[in-house]
Protein backbone atom coordinates (compact mmCIF):
# COMPACT_ATOMS: atom_id res chain seq x y z
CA UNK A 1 -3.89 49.24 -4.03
CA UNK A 2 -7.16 47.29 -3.93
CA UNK A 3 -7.63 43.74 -4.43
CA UNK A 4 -10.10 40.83 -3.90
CA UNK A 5 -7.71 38.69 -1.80
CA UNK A 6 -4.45 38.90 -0.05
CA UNK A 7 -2.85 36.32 1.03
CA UNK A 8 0.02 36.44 4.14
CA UNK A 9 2.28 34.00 3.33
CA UNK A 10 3.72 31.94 0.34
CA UNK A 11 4.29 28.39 2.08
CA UNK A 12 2.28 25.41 0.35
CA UNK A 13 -0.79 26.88 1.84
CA UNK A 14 -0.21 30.66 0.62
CA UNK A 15 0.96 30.52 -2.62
CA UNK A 16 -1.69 27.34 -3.87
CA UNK A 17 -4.37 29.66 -2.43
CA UNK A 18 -3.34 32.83 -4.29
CA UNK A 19 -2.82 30.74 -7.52
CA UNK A 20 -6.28 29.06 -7.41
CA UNK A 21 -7.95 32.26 -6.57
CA UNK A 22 -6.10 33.81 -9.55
CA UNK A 23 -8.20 31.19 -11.28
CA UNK A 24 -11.48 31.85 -9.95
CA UNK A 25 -10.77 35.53 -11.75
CA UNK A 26 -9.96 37.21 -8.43
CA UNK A 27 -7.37 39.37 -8.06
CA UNK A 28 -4.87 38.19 -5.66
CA UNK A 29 -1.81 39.33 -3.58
CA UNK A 30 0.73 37.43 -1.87
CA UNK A 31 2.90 39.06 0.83
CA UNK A 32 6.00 37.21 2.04
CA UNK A 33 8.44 38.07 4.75
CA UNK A 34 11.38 35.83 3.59
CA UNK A 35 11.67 33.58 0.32
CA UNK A 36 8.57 32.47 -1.43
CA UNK A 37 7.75 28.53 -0.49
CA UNK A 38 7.63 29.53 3.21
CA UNK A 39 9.33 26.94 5.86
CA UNK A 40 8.23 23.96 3.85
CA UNK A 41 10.17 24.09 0.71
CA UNK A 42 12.96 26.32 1.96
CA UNK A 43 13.97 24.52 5.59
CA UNK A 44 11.37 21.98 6.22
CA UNK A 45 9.63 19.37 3.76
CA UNK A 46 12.13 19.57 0.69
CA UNK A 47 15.47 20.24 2.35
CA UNK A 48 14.90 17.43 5.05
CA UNK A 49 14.01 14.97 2.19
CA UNK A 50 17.12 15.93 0.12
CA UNK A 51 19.24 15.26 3.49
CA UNK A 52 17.54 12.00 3.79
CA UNK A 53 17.87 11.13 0.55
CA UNK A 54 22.01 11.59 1.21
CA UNK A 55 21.95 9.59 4.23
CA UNK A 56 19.75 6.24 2.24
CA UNK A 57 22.55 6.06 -0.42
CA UNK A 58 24.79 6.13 2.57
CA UNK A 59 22.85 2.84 3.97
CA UNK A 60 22.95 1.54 0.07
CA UNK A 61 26.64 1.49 -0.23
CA UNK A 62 27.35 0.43 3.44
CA UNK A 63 25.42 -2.75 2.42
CA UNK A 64 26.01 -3.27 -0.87
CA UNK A 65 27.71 -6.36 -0.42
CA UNK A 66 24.30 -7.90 -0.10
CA UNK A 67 23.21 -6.81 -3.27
CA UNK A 68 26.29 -8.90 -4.48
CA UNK A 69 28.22 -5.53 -5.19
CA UNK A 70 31.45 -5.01 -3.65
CA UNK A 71 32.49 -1.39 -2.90
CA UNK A 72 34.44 1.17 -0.94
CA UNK A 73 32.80 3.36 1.58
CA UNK A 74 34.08 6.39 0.73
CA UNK A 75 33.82 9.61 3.05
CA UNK A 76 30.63 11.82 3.65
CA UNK A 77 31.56 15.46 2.08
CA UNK A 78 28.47 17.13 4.79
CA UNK A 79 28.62 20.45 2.77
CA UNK A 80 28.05 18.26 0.01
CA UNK A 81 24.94 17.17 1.28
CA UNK A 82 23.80 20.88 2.47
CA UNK A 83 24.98 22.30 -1.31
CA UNK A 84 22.29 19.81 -2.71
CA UNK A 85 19.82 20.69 -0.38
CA UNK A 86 19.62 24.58 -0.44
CA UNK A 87 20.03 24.20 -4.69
CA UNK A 88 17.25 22.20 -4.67
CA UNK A 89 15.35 24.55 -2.26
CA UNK A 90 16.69 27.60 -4.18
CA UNK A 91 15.37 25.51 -7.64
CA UNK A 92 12.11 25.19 -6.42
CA UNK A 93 11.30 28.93 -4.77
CA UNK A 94 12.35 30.15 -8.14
CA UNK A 95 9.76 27.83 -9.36
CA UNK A 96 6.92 29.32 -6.69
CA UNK A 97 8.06 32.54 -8.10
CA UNK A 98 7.27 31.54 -11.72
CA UNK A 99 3.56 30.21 -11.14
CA UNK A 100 2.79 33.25 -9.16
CA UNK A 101 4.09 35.42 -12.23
CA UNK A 102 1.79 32.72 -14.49
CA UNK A 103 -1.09 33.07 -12.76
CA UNK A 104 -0.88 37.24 -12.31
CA UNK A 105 -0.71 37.20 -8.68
CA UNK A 106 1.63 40.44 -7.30
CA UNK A 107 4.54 39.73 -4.67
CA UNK A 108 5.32 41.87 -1.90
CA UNK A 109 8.10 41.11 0.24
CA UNK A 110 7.49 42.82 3.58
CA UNK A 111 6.36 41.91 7.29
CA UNK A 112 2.14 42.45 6.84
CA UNK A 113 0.24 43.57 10.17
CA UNK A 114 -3.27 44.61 10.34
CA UNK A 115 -5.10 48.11 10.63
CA UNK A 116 -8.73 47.31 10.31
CA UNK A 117 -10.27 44.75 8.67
CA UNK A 118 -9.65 45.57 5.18
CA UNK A 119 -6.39 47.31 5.74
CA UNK A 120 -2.69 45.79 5.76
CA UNK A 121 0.54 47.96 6.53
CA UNK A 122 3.37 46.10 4.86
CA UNK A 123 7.02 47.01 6.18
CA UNK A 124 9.00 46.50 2.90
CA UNK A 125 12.28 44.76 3.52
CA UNK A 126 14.12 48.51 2.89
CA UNK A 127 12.43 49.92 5.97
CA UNK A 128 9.24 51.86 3.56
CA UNK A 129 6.12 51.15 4.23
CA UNK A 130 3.02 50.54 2.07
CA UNK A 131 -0.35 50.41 2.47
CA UNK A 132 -2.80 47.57 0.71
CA UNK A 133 -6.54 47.04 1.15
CA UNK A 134 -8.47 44.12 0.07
CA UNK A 135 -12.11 42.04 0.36
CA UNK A 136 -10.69 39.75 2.10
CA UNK A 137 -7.59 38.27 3.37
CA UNK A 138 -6.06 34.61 4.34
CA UNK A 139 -3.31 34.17 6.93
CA UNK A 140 -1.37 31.59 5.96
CA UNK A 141 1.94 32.52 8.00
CA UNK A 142 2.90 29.15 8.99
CA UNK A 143 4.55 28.15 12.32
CA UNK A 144 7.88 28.11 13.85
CA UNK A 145 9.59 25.59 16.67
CA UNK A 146 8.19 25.84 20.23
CA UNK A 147 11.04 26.71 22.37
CA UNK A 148 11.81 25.69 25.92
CA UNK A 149 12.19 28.49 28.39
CA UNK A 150 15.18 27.24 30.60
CA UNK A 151 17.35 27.04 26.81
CA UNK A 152 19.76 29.93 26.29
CA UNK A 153 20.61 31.15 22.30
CA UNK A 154 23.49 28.95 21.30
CA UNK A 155 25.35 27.42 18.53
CA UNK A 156 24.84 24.39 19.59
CA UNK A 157 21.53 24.28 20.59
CA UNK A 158 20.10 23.25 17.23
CA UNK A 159 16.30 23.77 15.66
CA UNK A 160 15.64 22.65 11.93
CA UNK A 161 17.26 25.71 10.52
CA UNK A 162 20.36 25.15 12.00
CA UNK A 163 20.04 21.19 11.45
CA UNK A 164 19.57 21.66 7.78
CA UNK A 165 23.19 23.66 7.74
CA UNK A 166 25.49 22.11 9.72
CA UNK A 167 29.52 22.08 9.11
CA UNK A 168 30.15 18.76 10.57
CA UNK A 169 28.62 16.16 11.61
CA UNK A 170 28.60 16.26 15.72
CA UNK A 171 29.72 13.13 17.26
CA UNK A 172 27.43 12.90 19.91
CA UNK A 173 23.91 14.38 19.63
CA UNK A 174 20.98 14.62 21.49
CA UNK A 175 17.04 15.04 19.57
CA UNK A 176 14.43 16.29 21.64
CA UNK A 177 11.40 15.35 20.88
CA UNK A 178 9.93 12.40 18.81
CA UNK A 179 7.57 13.54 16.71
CA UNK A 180 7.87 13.77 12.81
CA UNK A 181 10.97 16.52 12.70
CA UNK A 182 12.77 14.74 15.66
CA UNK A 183 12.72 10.63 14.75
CA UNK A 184 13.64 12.29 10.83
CA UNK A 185 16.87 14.09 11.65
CA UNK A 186 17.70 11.57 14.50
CA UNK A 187 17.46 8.80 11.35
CA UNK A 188 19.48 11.56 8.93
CA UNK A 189 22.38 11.85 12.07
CA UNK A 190 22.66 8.37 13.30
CA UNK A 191 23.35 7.50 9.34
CA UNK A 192 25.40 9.99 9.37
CA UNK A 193 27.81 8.19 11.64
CA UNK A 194 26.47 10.39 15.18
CA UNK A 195 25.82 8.72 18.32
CA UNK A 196 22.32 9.74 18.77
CA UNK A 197 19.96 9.80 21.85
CA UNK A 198 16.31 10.40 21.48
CA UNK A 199 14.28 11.78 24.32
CA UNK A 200 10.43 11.76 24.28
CA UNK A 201 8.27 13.21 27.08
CA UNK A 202 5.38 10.62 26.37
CA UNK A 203 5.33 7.04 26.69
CA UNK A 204 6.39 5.91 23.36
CA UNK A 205 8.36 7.40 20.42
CA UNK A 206 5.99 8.85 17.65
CA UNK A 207 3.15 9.16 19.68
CA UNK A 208 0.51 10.37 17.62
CA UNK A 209 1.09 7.01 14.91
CA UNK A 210 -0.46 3.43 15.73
CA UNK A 211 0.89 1.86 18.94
CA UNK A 212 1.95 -0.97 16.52
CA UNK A 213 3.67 1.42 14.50
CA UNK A 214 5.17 3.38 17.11
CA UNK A 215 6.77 -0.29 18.85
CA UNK A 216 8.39 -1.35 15.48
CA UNK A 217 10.11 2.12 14.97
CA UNK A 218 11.44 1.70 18.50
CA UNK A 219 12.84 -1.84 17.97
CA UNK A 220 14.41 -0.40 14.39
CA UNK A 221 15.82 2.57 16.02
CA UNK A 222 17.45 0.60 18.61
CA UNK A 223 18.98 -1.64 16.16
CA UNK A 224 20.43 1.30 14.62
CA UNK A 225 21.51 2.12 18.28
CA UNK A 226 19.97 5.16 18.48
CA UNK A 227 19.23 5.60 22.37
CA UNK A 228 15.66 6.29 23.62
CA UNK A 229 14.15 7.11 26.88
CA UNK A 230 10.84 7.49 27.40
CA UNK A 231 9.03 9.59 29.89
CA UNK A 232 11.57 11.91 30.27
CA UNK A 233 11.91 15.50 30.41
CA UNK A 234 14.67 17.75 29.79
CA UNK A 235 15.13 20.00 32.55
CA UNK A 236 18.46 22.33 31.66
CA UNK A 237 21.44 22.95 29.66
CA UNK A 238 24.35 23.90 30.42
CA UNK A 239 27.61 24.89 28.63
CA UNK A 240 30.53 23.08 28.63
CA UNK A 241 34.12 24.60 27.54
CA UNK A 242 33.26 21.84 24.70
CA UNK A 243 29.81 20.85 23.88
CA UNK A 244 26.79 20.99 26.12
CA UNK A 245 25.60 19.17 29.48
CA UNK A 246 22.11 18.47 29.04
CA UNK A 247 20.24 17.12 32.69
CA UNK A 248 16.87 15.51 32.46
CA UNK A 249 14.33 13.49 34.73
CA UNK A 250 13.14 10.11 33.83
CA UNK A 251 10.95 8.36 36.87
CA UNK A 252 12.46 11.47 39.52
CA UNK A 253 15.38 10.53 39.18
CA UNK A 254 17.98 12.86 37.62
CA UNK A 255 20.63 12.36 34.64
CA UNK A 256 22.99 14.01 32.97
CA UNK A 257 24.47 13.49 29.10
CA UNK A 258 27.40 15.20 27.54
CA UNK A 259 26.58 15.95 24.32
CA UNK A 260 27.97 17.92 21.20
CA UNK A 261 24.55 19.41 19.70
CA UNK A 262 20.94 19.01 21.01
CA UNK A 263 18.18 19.46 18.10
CA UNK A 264 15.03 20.62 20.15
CA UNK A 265 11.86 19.29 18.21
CA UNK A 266 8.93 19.57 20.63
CA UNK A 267 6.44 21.39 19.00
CA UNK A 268 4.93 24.53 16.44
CA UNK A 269 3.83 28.03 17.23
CA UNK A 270 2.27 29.78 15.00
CA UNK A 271 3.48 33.01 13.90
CA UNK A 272 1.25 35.56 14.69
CA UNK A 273 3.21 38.11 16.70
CA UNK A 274 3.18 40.60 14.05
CA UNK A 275 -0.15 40.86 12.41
CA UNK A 276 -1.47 42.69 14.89
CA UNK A 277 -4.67 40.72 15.06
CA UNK A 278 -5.78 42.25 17.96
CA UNK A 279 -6.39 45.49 15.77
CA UNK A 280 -9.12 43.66 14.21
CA UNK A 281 -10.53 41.61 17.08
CA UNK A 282 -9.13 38.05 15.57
CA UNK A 283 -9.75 35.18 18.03
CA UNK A 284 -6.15 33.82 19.07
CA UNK A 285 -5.67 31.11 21.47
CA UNK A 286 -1.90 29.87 22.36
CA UNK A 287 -0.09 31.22 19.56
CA UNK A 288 -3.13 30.11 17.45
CA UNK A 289 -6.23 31.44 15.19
CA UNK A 290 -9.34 30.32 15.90
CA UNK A 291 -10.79 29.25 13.04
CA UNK A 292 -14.20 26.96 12.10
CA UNK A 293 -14.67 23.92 9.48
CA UNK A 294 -14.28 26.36 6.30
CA UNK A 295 -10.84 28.04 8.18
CA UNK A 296 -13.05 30.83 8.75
CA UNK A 297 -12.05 33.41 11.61
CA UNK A 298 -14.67 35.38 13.60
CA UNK A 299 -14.12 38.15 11.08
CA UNK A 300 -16.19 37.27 8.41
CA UNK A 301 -13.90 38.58 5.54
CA UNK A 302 -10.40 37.07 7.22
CA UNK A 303 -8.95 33.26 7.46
CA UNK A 304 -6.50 31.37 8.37
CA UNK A 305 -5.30 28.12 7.04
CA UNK A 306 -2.07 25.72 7.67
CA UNK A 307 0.34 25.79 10.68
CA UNK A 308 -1.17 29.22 12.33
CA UNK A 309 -4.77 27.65 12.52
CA UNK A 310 -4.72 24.29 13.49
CA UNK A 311 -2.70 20.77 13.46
CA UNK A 312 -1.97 18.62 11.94
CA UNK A 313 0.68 20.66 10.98
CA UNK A 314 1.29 18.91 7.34
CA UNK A 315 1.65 21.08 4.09
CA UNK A 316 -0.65 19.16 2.12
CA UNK A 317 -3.32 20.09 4.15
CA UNK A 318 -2.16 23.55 4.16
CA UNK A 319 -2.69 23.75 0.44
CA UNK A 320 -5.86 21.35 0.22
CA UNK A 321 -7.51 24.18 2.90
CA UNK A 322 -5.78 27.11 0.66
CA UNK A 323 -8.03 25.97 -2.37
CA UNK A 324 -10.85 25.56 -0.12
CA UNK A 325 -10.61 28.97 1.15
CA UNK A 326 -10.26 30.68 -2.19
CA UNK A 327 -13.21 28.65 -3.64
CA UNK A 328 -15.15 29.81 -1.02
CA UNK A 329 -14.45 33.65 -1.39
CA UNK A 330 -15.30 33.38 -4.79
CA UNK A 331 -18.53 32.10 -4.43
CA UNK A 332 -18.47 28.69 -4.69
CA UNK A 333 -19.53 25.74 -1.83
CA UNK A 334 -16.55 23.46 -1.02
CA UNK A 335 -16.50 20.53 1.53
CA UNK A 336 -14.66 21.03 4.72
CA UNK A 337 -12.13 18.95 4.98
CA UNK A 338 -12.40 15.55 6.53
CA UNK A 339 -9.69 15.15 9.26
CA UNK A 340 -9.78 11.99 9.08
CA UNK A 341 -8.80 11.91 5.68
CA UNK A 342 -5.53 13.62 6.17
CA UNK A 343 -2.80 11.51 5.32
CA UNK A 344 0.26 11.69 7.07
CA UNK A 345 4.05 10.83 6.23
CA UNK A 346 7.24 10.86 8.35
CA UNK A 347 10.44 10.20 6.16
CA UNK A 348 13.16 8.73 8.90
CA UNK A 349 14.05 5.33 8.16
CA UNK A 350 11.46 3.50 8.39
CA UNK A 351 8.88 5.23 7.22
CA UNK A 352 5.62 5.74 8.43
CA UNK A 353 2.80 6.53 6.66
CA UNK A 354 -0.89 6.63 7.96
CA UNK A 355 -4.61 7.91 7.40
CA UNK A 356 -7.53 7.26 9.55
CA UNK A 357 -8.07 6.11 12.80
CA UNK A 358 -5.36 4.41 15.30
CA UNK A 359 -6.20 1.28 16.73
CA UNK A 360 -6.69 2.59 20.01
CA UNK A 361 -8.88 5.51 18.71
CA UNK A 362 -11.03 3.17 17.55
CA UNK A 363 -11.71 0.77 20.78
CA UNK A 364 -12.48 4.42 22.34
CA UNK A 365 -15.17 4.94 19.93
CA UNK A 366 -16.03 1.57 20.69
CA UNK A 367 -16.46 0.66 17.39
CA UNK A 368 -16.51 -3.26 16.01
CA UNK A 369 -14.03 -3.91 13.74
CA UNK A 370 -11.42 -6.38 12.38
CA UNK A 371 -7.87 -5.82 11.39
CA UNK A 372 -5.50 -7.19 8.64
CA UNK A 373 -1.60 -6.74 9.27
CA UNK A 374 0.87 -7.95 6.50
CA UNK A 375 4.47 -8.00 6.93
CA UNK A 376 6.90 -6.57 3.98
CA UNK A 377 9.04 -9.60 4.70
CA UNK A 378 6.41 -11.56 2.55
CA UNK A 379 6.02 -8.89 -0.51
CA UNK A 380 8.29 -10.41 -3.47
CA UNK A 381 8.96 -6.90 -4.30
CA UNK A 382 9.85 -5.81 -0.80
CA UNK A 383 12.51 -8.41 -0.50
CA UNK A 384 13.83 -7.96 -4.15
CA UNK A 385 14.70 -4.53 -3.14
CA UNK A 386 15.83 -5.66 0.30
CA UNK A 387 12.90 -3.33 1.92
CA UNK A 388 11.61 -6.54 4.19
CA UNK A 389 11.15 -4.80 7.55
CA UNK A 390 8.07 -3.10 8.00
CA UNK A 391 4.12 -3.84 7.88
CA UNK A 392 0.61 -2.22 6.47
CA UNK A 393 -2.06 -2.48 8.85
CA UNK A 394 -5.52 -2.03 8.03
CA UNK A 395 -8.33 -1.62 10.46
CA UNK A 396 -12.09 -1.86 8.76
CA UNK A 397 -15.52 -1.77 9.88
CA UNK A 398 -16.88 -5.15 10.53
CA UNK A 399 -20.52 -4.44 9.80
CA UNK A 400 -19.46 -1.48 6.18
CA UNK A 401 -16.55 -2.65 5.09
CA UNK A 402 -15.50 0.93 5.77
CA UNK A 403 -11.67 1.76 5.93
CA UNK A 404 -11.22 3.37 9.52
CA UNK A 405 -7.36 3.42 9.55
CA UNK A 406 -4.49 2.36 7.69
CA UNK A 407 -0.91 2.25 9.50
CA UNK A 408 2.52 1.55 7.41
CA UNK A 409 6.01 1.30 8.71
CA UNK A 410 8.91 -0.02 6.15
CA UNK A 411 10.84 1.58 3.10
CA UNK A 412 8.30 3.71 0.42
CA UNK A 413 5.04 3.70 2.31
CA UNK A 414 4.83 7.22 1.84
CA UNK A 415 4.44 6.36 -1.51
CA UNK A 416 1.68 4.05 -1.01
CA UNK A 417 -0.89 5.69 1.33
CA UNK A 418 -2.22 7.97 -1.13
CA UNK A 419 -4.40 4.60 -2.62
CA UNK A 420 -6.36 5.11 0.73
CA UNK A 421 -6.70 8.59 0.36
CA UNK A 422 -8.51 7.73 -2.81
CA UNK A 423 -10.63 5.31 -1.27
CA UNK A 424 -11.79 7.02 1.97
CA UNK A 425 -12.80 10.12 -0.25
CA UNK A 426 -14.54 8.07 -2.73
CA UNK A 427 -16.44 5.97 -0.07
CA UNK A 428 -14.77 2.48 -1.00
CA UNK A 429 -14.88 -0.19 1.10
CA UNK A 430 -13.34 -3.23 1.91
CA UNK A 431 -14.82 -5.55 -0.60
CA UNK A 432 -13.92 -3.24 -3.58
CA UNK A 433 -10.43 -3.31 -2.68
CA UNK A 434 -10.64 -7.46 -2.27
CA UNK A 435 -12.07 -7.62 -5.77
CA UNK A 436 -9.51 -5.15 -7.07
CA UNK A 437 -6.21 -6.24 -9.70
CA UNK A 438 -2.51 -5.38 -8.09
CA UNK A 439 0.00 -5.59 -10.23
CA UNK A 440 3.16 -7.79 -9.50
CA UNK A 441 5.33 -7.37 -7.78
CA UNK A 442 5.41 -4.50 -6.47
CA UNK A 443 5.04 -3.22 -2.82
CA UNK A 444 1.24 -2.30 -3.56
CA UNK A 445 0.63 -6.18 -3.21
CA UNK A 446 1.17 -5.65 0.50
CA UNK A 447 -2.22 -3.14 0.57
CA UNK A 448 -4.20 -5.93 -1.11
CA UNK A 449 -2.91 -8.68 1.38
CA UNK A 450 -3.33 -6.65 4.37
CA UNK A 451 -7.01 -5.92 3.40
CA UNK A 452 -7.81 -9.64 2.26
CA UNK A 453 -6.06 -10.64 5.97
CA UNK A 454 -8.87 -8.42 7.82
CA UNK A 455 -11.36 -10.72 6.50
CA UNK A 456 -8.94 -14.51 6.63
CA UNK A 457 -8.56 -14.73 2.81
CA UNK A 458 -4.93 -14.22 2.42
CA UNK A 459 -3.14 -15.67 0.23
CA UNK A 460 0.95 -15.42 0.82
CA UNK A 461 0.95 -15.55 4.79
């Protein structure tokens, strides 16, 4: 079997590159290990949103009194929650399934590994083999959570997987790690009526967002009392005759914490044990491709795009470098894409939202530029829907008018950060936005206000 592309992997990444290069008139293969939508839309991006979605109608009813409705709490059914979540995954992998079908591109389910260049060996889930050979071929296999070394198997030792299906809620649990999967299900838990403690190696929770951002989340997750410590490193495990006994260091000094379940969320591999890249001479570095700007690898025919080449492991870039890559194999000249055009969303409550340059990142680039912060708690909208903690912060070039960051914290900012998507690709600056009608009220006001503040022309603060 002969084709123009094959694709490893049907994540966001995978399965948008074999359907646009279906497009282009190339004819395309997809080979998938599991169940087609990868890690994203079966135990990542859409199952985590559906639990979160469970646990904000939790926080809706605990406070409806202040919406001036008066109800009873009634109890959390948690396989309720999980039944919603895998039917919605299941839903929408049956819908991967049917654009693949639309756009003629042929399934195999089967672990791929390399022979030469232009040569797969698929093990088909029945044990058979079969051979495929193609121009070229994209690795799009996606990553899986780092593990710590000094952590035995367990049932309690928890990674999203087992997060996403759990049979109770555990009373007292501990999230390792801070980034986007660990401040998410530490929200989804503490909501969820767990005592949760949050452990972070770095200096402050969320590290890679806006120090401003990263200080309000702190303050919000403390009021939630969600314990934090900072600078701290977990150093074993050990099992109790109930639960776990996790010991970490914080300043060399040593602690301890009982603890039902521990989620460990420190990090992505890729997954690249068996493609046998080293059959073809693919660069790998720490559990990673080496790819350039256009996701290329040093074999001129194979790439790799998503989680197994590079960070920041989101699948909307995944997909955004999947139509790149197919564009490019069939001739035509795309842009790279712009890293600093990436946006990036992390659902726990509050949201965060960002694109662009941090605050800090810029002062190291030592460029000059002002900043305009506006607080929710003086958006109309924001308070009508009782959404008044949280902030959009825009940073801008003092000389362009250039948009070098944006940072939001606060309830449906994921929802707004696409508008600077639009502008930083389309080159808009500071004074178009100014000049530009919001509608009211909505939370979109709070974009216009933050921009206008850069420059001392707001109006409602």
């Amino acid at each position: 079997m002969k084709y123009d592309v094959v694709i490893i992997g049907s994540g966001p990444g995978g399965y948008v590159s074999a359907i646009r290069a279906s497009q282009l008139g190339l004819k395309a293969a997809i080979i998938e290990k599991e169940s087609l939508g990868g890690i994203c839309l079966n135990w990542g991006c859409i199952p985590t949103k559906s639990f979160l979605r469970s646990a904000e109608i939790v926080k809706i009813i605990e406070s409806s009194d202040e919406y001036g409705i008066k109800s009873k709490f009634l109890d959390i059914d948690i396989k309720g929650v999980v039944k919603r979540s895998r039917n919605i995954a299941k839903s929408l992998s049956n819908g991967v399934k049917y654009l693949l079908k639309k756009n003629n591109v042929e399934v195999f389910f089967g672990k791929a590994s390399f022979v030469d260049k232009n040569q797969l060996e698929i093990k088909n889930l029945d044990g058979s083999m079969t051979g495929i050979e193609s121009e070229n071929f994209v690795i799009a296999t996606g990553g899986r959570p780092q593990k710590l070394p000094f952590i035995e198997n367990s049932n309690d030792i928890w990674y999203y997987k087992e997060a996403l299906q759990p049979s109770d809620i555990p009373k007292n649990l501990l999230v390792v790690g801070s980034g986007a999967i660990g401040v998410e299900f530490a929200s989804f838990y503490r909501q969820m009526g767990s005592n949760v403690t949050l452990l972070e190696a770095q200096d402050r929770i969320v590290p890679n967002e806006d120090s401003d951002v990263s200080s309000f989340v702190e303050k919000q997750f403390l009021n939630k009392k969600i314990k934090i410590f900072k600078n701290t490193f977990l150093k074993e495990v050990n099992k109790k005759s109930e639960g776990l006994n996790a010991v970490f260091m914080l300043n060399e000094k040593k602690y301890d914490f009982d603890c039902d379940k521990i989620i460990i969320a420190v990090g992505i591999t890729g997954n690249i044990d068996d493609l046998n890249t080293g059959a073809v001479g693919i660069n790998v570095n720490n559990q990673r491709i080496i790819v350039d700007d256009y996701c290329r690898t040093n074999i001129e025919n194979i790439f790799a795009i998503g989680d197994v080449a590079s960070a920041p492991w989101l699948a909307h870039k995944a997909s955004h470098e999947g139509v790149m890559v197919a564009e490019l194999i069939s001739g035509g000249k795309p842009h790279p894409i712009k890293r600093e055009n990436i946006p990036a969303c992390t659902f726990c409550d509050p949201e965060i939202a960002s694109i662009g340059f941090t605050e800090d990142e810029v002062k190291q680039k030592k460029l000059d530029f002002k900043t305009g912060v506006f607080p929710f708690s003086a958006n109309g909208k924001a308070l009508a829907m009782g959404y008044k903690d949280g902030f959009i912060k825009t940073i801008i070039d003092k000389k362009t008018g250039e948009i070098l960051g944006v940072h939001m914290v606060g309830a449906g900012v994921t929802e707004l950060i696409h508008n600077f998507s639009l502008a930083k690709e389309s080159e808009i600056v500071q004074e178009n936005i100014e000049n530009a009608i919001f509608p009211h009220p909505t939370l979109s006001e709070a974009i216009h206000e933050s921009v206008l503040k850069a420059s001392g022309k707001e109006i409602h603060i």
